[in-house]
N, C-alpha and C. Protein backbone atom coordinates (compact mmCIF):
# COMPACT_ATOMS: atom_id res chain seq x y z
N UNK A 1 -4.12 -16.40 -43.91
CA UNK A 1 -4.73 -17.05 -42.77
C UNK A 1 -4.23 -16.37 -41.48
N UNK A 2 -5.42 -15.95 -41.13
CA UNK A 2 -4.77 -15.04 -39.16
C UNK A 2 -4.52 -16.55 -38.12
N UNK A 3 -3.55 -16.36 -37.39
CA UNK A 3 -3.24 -17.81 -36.48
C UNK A 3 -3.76 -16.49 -34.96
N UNK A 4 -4.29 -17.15 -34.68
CA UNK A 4 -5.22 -17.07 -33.10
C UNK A 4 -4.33 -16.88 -32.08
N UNK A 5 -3.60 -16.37 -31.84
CA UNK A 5 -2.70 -16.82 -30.76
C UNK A 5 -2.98 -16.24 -29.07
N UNK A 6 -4.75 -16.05 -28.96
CA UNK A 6 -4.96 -15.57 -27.58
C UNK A 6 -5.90 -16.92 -27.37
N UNK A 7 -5.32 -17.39 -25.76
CA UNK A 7 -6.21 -18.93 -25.77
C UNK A 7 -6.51 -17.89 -24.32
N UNK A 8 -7.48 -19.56 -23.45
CA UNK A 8 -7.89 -19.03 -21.92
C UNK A 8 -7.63 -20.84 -21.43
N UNK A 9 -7.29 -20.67 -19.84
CA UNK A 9 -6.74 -21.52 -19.32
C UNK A 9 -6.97 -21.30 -18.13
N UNK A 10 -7.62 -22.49 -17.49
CA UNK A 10 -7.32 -22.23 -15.48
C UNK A 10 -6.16 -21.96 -14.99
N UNK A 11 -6.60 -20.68 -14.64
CA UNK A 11 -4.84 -20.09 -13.75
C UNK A 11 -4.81 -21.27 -12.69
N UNK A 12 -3.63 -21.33 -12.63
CA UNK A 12 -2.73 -22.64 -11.84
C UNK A 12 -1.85 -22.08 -10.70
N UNK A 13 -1.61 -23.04 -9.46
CA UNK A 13 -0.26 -22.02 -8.62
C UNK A 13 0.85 -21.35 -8.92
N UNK A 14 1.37 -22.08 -10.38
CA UNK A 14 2.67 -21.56 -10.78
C UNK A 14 2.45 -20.31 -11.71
N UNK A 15 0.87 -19.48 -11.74
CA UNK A 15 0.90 -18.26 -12.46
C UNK A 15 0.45 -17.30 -11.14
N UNK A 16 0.66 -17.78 -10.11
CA UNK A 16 0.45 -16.39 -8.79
C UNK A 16 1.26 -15.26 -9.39
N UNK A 17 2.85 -15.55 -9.99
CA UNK A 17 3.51 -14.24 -9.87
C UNK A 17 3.39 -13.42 -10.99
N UNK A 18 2.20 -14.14 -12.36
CA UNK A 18 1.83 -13.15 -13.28
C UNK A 18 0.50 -12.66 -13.39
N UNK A 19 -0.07 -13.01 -12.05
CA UNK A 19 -1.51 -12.76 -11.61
C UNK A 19 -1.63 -11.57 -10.70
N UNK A 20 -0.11 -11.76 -9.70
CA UNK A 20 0.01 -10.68 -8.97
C UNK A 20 0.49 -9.29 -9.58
N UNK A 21 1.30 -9.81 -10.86
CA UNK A 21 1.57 -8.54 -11.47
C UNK A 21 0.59 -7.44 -12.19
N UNK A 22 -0.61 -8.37 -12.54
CA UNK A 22 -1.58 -7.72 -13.18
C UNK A 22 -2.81 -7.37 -12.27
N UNK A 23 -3.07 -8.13 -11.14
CA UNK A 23 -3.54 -7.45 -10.30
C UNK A 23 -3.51 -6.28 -9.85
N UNK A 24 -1.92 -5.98 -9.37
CA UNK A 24 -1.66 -4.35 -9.25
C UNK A 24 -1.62 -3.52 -9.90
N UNK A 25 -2.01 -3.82 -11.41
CA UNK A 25 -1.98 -3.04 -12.48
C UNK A 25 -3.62 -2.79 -12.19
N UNK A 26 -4.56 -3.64 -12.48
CA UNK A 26 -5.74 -3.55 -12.31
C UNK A 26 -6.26 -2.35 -10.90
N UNK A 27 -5.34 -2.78 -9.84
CA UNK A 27 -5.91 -1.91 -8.46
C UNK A 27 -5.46 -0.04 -8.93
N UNK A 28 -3.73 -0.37 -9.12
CA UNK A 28 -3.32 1.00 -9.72
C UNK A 28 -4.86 1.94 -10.44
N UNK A 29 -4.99 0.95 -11.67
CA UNK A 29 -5.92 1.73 -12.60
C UNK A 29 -7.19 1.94 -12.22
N UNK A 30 -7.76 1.76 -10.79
CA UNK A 30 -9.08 2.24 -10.04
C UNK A 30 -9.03 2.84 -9.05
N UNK A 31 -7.24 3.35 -8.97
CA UNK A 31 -7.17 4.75 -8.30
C UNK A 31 -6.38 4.00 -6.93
N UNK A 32 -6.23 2.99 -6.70
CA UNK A 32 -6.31 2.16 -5.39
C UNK A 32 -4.49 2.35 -5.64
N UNK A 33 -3.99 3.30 -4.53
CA UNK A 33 -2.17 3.33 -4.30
C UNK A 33 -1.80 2.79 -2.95
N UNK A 34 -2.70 2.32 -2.26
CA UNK A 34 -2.03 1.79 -0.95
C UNK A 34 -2.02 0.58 -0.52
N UNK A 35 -1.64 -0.46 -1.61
CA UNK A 35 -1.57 -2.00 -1.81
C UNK A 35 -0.90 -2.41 -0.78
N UNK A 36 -1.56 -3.45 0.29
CA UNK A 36 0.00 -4.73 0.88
C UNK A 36 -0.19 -5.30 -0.17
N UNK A 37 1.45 -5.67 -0.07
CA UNK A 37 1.77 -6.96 -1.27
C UNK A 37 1.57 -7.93 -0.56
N UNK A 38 1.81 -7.91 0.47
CA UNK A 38 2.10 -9.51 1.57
C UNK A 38 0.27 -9.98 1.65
N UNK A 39 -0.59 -8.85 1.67
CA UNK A 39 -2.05 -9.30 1.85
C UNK A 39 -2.58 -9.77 0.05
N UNK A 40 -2.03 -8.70 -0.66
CA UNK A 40 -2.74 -8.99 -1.86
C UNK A 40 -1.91 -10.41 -2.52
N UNK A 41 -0.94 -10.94 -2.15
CA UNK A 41 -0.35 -11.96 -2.76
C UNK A 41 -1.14 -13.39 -2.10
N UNK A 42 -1.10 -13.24 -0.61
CA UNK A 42 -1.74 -14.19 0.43
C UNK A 42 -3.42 -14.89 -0.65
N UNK A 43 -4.31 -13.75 -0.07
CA UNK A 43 -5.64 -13.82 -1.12
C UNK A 43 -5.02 -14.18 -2.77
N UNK A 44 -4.47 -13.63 -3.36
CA UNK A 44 -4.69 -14.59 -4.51
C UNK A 44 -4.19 -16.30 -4.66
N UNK A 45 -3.19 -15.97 -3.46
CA UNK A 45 -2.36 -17.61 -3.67
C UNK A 45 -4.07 -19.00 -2.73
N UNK A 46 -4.74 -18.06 -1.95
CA UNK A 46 -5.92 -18.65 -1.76
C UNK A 46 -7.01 -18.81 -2.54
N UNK A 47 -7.01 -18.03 -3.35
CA UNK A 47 -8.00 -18.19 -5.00
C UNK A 47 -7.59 -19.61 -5.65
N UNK A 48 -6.34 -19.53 -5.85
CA UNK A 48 -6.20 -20.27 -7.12
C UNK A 48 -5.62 -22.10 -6.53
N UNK A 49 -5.54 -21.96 -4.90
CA UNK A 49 -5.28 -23.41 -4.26
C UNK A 49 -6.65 -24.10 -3.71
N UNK A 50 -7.85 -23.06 -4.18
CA UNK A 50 -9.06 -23.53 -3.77
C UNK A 50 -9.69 -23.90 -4.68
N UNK A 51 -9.32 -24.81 -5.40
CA UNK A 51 -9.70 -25.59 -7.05
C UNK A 51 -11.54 -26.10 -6.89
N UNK A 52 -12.03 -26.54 -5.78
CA UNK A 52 -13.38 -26.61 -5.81
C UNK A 52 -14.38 -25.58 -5.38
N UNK A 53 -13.75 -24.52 -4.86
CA UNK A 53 -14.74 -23.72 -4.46
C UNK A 53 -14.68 -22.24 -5.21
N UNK A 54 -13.04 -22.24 -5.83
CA UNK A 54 -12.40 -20.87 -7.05
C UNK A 54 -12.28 -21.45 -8.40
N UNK A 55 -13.39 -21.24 -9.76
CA UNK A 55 -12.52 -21.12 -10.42
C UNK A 55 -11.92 -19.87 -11.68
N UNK A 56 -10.78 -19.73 -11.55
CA UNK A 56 -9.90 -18.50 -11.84
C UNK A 56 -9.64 -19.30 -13.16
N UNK A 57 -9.41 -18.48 -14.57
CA UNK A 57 -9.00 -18.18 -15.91
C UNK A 57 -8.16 -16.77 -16.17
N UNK A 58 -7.26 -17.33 -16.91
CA UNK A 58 -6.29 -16.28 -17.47
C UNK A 58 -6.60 -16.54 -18.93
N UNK A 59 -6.24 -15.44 -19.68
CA UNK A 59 -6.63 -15.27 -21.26
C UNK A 59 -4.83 -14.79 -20.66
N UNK A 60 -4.25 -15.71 -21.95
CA UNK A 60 -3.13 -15.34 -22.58
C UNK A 60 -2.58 -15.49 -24.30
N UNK A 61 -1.67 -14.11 -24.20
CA UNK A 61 -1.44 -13.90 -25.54
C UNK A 61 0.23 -14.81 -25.36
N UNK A 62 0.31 -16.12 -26.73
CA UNK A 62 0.69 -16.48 -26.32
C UNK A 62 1.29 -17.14 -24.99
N UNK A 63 2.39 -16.99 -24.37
CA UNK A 63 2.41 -17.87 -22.97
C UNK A 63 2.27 -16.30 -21.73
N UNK A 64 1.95 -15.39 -22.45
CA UNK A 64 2.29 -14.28 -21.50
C UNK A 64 0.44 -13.64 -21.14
N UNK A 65 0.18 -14.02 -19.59
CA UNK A 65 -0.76 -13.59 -19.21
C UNK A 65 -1.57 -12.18 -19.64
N UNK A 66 -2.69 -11.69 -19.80
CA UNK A 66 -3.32 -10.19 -20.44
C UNK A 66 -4.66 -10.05 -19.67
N UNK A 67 -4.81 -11.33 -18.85
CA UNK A 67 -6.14 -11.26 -18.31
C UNK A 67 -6.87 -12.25 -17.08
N UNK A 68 -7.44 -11.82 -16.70
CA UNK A 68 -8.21 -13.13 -15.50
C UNK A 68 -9.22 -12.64 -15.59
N UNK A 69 -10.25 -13.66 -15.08
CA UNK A 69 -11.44 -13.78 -14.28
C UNK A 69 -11.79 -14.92 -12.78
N UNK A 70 -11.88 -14.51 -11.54
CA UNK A 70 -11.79 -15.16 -10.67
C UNK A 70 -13.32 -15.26 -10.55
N UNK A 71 -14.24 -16.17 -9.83
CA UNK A 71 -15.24 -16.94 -10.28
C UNK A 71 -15.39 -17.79 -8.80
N UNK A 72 -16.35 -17.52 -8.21
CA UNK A 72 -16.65 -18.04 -7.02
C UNK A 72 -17.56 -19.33 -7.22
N UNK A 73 -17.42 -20.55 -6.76
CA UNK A 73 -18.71 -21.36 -6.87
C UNK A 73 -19.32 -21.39 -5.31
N UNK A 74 -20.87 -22.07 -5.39
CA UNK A 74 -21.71 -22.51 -4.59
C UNK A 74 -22.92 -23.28 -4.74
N UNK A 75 -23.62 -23.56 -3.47
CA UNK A 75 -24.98 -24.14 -4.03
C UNK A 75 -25.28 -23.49 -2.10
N UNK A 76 -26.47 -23.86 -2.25
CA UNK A 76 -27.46 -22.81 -1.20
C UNK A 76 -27.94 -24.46 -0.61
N UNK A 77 -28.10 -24.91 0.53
CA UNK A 77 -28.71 -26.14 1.39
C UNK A 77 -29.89 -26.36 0.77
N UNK A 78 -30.80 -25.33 -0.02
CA UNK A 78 -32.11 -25.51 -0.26
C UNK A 78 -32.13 -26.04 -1.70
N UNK A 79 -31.44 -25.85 -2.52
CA UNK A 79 -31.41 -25.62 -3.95
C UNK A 79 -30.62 -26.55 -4.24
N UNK A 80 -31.16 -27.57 -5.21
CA UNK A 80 -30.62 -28.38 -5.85
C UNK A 80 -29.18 -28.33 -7.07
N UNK A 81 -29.42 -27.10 -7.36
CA UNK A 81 -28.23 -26.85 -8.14
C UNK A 81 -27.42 -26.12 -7.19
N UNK A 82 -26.23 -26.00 -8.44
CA UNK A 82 -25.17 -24.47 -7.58
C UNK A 82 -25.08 -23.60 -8.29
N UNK A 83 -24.54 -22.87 -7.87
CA UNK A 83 -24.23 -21.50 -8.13
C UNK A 83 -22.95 -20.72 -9.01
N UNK A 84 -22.49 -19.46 -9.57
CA UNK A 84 -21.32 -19.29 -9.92
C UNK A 84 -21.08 -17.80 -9.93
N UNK A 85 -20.37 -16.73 -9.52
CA UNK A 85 -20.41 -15.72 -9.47
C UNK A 85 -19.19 -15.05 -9.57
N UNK A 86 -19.33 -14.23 -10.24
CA UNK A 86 -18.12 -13.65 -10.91
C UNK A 86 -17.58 -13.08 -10.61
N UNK A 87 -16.74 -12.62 -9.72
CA UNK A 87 -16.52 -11.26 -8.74
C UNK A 87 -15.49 -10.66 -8.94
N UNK A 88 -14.21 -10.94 -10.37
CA UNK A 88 -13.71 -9.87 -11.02
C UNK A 88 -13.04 -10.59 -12.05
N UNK A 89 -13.01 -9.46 -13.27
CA UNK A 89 -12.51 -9.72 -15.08
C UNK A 89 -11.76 -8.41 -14.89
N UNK A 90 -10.56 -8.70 -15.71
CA UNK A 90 -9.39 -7.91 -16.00
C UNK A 90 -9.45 -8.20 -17.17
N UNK A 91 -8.81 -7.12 -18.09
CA UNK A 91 -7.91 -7.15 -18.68
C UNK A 91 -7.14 -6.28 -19.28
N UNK A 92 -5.37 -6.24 -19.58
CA UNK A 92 -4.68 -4.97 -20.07
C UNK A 92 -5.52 -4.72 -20.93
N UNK A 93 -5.29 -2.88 -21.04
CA UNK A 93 -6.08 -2.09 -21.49
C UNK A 93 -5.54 -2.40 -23.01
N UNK A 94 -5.04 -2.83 -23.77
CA UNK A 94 -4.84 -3.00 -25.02
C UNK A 94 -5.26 -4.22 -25.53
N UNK A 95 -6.03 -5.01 -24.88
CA UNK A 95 -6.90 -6.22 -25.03
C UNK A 95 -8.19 -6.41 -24.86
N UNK A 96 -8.55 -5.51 -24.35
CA UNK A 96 -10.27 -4.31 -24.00
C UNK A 96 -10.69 -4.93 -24.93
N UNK A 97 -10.87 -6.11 -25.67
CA UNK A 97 -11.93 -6.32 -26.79
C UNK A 97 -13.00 -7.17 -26.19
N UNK A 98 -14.30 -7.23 -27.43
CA UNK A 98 -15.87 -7.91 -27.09
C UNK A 98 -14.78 -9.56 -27.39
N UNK A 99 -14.37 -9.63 -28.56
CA UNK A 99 -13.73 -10.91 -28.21
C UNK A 99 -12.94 -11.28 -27.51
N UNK A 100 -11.77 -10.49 -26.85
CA UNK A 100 -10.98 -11.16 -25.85
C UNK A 100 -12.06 -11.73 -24.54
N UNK A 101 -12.74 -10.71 -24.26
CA UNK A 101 -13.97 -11.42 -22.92
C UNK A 101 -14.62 -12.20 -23.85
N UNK A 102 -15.06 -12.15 -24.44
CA UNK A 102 -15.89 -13.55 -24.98
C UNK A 102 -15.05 -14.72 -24.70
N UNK A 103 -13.80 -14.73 -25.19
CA UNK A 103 -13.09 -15.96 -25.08
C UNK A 103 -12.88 -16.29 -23.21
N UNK A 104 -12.79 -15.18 -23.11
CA UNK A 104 -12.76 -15.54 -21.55
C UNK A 104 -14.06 -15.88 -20.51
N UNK A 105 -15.01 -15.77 -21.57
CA UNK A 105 -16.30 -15.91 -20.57
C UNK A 105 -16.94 -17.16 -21.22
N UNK A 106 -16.15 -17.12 -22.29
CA UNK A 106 -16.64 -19.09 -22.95
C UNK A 106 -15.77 -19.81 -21.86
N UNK A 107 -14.54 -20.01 -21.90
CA UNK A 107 -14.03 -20.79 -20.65
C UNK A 107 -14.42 -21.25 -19.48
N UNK A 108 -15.05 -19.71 -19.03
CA UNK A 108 -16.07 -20.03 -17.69
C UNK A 108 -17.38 -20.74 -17.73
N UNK A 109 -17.80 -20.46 -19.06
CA UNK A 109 -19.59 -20.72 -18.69
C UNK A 109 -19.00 -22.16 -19.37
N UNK A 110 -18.36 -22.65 -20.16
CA UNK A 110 -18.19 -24.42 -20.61
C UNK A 110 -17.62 -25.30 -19.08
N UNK A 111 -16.66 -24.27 -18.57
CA UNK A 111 -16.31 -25.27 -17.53
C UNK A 111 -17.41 -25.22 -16.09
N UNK A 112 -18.06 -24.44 -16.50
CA UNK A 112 -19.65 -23.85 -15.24
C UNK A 112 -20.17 -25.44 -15.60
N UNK A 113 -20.84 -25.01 -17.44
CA UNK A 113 -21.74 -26.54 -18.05
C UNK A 113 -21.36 -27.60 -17.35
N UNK A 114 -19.63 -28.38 -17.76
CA UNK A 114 -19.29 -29.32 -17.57
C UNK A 114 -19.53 -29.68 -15.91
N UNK A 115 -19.77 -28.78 -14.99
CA UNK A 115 -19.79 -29.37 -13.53
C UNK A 115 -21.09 -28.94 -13.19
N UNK A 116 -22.57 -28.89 -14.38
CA UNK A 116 -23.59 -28.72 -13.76
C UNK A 116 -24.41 -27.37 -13.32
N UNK A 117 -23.55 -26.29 -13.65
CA UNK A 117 -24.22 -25.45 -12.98
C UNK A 117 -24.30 -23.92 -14.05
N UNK A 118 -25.54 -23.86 -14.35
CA UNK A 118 -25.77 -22.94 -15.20
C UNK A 118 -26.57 -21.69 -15.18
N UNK A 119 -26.52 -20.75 -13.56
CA UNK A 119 -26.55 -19.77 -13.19
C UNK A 119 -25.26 -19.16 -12.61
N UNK A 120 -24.98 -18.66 -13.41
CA UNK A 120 -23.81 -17.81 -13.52
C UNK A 120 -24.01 -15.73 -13.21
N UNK A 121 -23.83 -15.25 -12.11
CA UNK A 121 -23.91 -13.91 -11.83
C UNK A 121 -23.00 -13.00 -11.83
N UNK A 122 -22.88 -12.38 -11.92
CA UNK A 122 -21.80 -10.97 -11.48
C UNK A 122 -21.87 -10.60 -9.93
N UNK A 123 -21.05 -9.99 -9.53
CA UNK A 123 -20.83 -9.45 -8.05
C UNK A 123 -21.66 -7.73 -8.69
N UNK A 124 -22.01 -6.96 -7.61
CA UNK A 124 -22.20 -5.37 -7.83
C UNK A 124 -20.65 -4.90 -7.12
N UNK A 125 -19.64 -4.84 -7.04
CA UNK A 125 -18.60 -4.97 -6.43
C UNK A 125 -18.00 -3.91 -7.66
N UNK A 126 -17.58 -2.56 -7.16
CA UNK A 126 -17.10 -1.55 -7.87
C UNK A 126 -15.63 -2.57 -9.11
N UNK A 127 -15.03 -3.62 -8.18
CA UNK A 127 -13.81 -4.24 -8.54
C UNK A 127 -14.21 -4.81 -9.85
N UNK A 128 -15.45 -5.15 -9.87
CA UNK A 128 -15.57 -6.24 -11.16
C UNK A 128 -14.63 -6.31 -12.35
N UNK A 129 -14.78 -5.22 -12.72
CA UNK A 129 -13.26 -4.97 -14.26
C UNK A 129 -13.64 -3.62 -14.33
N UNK A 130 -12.64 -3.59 -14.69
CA UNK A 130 -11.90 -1.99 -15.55
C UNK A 130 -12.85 -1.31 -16.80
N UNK A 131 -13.63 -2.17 -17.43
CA UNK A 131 -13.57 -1.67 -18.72
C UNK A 131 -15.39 -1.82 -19.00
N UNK A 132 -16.12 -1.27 -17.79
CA UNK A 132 -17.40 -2.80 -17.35
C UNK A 132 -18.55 -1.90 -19.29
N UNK A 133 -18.25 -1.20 -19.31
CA UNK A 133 -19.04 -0.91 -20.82
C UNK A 133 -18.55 -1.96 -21.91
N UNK A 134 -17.27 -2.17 -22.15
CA UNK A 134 -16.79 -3.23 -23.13
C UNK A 134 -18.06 -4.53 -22.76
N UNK A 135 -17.72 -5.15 -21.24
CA UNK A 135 -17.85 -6.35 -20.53
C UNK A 135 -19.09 -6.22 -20.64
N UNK A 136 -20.21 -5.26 -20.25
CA UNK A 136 -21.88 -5.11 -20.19
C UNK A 136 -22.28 -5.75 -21.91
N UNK A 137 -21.68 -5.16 -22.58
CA UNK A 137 -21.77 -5.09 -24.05
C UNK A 137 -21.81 -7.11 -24.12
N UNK A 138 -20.55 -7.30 -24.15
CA UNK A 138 -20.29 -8.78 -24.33
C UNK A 138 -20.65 -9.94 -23.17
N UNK A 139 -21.45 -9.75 -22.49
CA UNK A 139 -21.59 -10.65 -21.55
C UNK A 139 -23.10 -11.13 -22.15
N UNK A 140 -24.08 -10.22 -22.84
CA UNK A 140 -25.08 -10.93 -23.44
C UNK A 140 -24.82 -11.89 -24.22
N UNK A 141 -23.96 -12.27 -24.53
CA UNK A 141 -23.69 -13.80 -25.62
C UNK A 141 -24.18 -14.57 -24.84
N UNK A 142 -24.18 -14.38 -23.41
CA UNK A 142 -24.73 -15.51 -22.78
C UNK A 142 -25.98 -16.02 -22.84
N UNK A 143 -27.08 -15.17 -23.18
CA UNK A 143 -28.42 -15.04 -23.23
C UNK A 143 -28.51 -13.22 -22.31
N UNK A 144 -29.66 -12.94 -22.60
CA UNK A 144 -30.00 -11.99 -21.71
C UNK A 144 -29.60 -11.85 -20.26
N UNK A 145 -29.22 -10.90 -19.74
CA UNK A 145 -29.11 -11.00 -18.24
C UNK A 145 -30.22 -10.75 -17.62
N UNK A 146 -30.53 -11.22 -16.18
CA UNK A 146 -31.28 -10.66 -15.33
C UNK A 146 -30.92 -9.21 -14.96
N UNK A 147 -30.08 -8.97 -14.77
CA UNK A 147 -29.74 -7.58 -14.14
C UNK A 147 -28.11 -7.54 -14.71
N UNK A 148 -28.00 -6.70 -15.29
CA UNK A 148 -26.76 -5.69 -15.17
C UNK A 148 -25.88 -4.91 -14.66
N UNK A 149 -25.37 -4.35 -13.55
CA UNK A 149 -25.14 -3.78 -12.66
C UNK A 149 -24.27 -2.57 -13.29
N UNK A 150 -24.75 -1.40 -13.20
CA UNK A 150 -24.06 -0.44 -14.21
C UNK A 150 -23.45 0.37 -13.01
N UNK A 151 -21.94 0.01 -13.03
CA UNK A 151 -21.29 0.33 -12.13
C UNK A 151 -19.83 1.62 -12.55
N UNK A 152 -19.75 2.01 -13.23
CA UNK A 152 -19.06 3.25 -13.94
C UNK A 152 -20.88 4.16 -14.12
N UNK A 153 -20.53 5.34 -13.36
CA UNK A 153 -21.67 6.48 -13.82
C UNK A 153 -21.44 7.08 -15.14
């Protein structure tokens, strides 16, 4: 019997300092060397204290973080529903699997369901993730996309 031991969970305030660590891993690996820490720590500690308008998931192996997805909500004055948009998925490069994002993109789209709102997008935002051929691949579980944004040439 294999025991599962990668879950996904709303990142919380008390995971800023293993969010920030993998963040800079993420910026490092898209070439990006001229990080503030004081700016890039600020913005994430505002992601994850904005519980109705951010919501952020970590995929961890065991209790030790391997991944996020930060997740914008909205609704438009005109439009009866809202909105949800995805505007970046990580994960260490030794977790690059169709199932690790699956598990991480079930989290999002159940906790999307549970509050109503079941248009869910991507950003075109070079940042989206690292790995966006894995992620293009596995994001159809959702149903078909409207658009894809093929952002690695």
């Amino acid at each position: 019997m294999k025991i599962d031991d990668i879950t996904t969970r709303r990142l919380i305030e008390k995971d800023i300092h293993k969010v920030f660590e993998i963040a800079k891993i993420s910026l490092f690996e898209k070439g990006i060397t001229n990080i503030k820490d004081d700016i890039l720590i600020t913005t994430l500690k505002q992601s994850l204290v904005r519980k109705f308008e951010n919501f952020d998931f970590g995929l961890f192996k065991m209790n030790t973080l391997i991944g996020y997805t930060f997740t914008t909500i909205g609704q438009l004055a005109y439009e009866d529903k809202g909105f949800a948009r995805v505007d970046n998925i990580y994960l260490l490069p030794e977790f690059r699997t169709e199932a690790n994002y699956v598990k991480l993109l079930k989290a999002l789209v159940k906790q999307m369901d549970a509050i109503g709102i079941k248009d869910i997008k991507t950003s075109d935002s070079w940042t989206l993730c690292n790995d966006c051929e894995v992620f293009s691949r596995t994001i159809e579980y959702l149903g078909k996309p409207n658009t894809i944004y093929r952002i690695l040439t």
